[in-house]
C-alpha atoms as a PDB file:
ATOM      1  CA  UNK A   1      -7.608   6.259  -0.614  1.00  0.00           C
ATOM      2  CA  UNK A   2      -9.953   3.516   0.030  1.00  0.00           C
ATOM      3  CA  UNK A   3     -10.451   2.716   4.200  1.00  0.00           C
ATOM      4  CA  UNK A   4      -8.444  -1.142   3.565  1.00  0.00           C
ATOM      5  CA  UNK A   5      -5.871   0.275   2.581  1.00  0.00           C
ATOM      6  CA  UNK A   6      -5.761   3.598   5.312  1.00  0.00           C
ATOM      7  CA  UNK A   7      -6.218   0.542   8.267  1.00  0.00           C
ATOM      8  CA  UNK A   8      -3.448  -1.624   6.578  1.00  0.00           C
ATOM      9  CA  UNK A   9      -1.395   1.102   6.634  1.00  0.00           C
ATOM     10  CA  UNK A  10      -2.012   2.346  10.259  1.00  0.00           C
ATOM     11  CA  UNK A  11      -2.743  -0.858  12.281  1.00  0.00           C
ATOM     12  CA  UNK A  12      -0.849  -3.343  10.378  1.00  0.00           C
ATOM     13  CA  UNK A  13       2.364  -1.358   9.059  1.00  0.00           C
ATOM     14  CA  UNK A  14       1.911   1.249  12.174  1.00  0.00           C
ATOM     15  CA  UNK A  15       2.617   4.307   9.652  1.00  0.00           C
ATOM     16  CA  UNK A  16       1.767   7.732  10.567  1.00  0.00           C
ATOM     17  CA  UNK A  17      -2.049   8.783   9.917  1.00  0.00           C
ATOM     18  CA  UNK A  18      -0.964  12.442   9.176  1.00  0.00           C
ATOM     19  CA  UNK A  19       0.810  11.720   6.553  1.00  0.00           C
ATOM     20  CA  UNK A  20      -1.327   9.385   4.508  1.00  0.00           C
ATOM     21  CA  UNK A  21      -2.742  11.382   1.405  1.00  0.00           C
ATOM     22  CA  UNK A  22      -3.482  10.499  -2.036  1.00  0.00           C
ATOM     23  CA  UNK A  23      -0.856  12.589  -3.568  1.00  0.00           C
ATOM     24  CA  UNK A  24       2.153  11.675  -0.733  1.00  0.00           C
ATOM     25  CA  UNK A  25       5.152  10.478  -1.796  1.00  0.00           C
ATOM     26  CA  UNK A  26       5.954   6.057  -0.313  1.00  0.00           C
ATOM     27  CA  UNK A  27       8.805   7.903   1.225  1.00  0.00           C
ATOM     28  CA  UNK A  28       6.733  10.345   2.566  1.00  0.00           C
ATOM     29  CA  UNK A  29       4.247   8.068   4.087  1.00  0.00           C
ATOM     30  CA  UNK A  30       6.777   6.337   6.277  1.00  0.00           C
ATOM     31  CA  UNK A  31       7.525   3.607   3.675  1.00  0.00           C
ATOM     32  CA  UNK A  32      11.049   1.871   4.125  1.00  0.00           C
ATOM     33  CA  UNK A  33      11.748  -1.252   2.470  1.00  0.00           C
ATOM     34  CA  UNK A  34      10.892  -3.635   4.999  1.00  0.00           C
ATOM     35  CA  UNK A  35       7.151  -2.131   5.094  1.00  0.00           C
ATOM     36  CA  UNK A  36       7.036  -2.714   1.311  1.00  0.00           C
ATOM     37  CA  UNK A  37       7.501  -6.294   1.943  1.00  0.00           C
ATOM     38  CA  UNK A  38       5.484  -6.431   4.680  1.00  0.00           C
ATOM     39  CA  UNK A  39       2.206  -4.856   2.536  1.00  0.00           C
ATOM     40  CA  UNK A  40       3.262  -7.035  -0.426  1.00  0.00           C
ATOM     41  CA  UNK A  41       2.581  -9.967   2.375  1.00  0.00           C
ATOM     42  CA  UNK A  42      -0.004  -8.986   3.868  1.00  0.00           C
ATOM     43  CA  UNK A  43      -1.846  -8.396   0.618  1.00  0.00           C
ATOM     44  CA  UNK A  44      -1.158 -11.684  -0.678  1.00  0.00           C
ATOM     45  CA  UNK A  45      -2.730 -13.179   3.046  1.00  0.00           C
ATOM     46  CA  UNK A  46      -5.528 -11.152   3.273  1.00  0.00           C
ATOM     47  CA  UNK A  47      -6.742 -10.658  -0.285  1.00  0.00           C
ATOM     48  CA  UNK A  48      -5.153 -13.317  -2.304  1.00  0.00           C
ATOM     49  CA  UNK A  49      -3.201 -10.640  -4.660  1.00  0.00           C
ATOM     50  CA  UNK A  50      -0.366 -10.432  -5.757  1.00  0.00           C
ATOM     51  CA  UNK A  51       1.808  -7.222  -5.371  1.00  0.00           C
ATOM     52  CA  UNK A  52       5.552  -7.711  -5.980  1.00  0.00           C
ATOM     53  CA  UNK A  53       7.798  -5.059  -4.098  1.00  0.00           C
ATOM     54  CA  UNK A  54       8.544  -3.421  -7.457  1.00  0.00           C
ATOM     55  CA  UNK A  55       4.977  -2.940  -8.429  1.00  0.00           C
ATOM     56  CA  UNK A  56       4.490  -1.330  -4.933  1.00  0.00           C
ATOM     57  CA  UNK A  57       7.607   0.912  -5.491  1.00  0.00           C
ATOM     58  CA  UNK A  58       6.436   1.615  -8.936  1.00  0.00           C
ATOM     59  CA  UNK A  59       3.360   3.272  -8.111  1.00  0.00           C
ATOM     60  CA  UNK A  60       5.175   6.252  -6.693  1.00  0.00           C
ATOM     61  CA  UNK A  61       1.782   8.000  -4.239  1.00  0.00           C
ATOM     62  CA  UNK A  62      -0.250   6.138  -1.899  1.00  0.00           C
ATOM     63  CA  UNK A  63      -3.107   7.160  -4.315  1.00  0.00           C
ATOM     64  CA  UNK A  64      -1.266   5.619  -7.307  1.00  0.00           C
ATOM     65  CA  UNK A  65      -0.922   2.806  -4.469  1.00  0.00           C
ATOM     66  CA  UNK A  66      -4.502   2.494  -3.567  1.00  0.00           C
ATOM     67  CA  UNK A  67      -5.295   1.965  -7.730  1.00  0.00           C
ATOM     68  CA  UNK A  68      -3.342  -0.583  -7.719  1.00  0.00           C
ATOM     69  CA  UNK A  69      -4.503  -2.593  -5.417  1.00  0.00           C
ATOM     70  CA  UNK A  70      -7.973  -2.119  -6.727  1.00  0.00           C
ATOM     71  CA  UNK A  71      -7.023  -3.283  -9.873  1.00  0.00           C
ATOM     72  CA  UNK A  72      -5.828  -5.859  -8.683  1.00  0.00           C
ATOM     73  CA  UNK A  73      -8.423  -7.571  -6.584  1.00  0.00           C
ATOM     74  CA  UNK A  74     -11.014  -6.595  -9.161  1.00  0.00           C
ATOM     75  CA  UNK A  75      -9.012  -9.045 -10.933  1.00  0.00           C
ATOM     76  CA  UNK A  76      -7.892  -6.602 -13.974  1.00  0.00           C
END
């Protein structure tokens, strides 16, 4: 997972550093549906993309999570 999205998760959504891994689970990680909105915002502010809820709930791991987002913001 790339360091953005480890402090995005930490600072901004306040989720627990222990349990941020590649391979764990959105529920796992602390995710509830009002943090899914939250990132979705926060990574249309801060990097101009644009994640809908279901795209963030589609990619399943934080790692599948983290590929995303660079996909996005490379513009693919």
């Amino acid at each position: 997972m790339t360091g953005d999205l480890v402090h995005i998760l930490t600072d901004d959504l306040k989720l627990p550093a222990e349990r941020l891994t590649d391979d764990a689970s959105l529920d796992h990680a602390g995710f509830d549906s009002l943090a899914v909105v939250e990132l979705s915002v926060l990574l249309t502010d801060r990097y101009g993309i644009d994640i809908s809820d279901s795209d963030i709930k589609d990619a399943t791991t934080l790692g599948r999570l983290d590929l995303l987002i660079i996909s996005k913001r490379s513009g693919r």
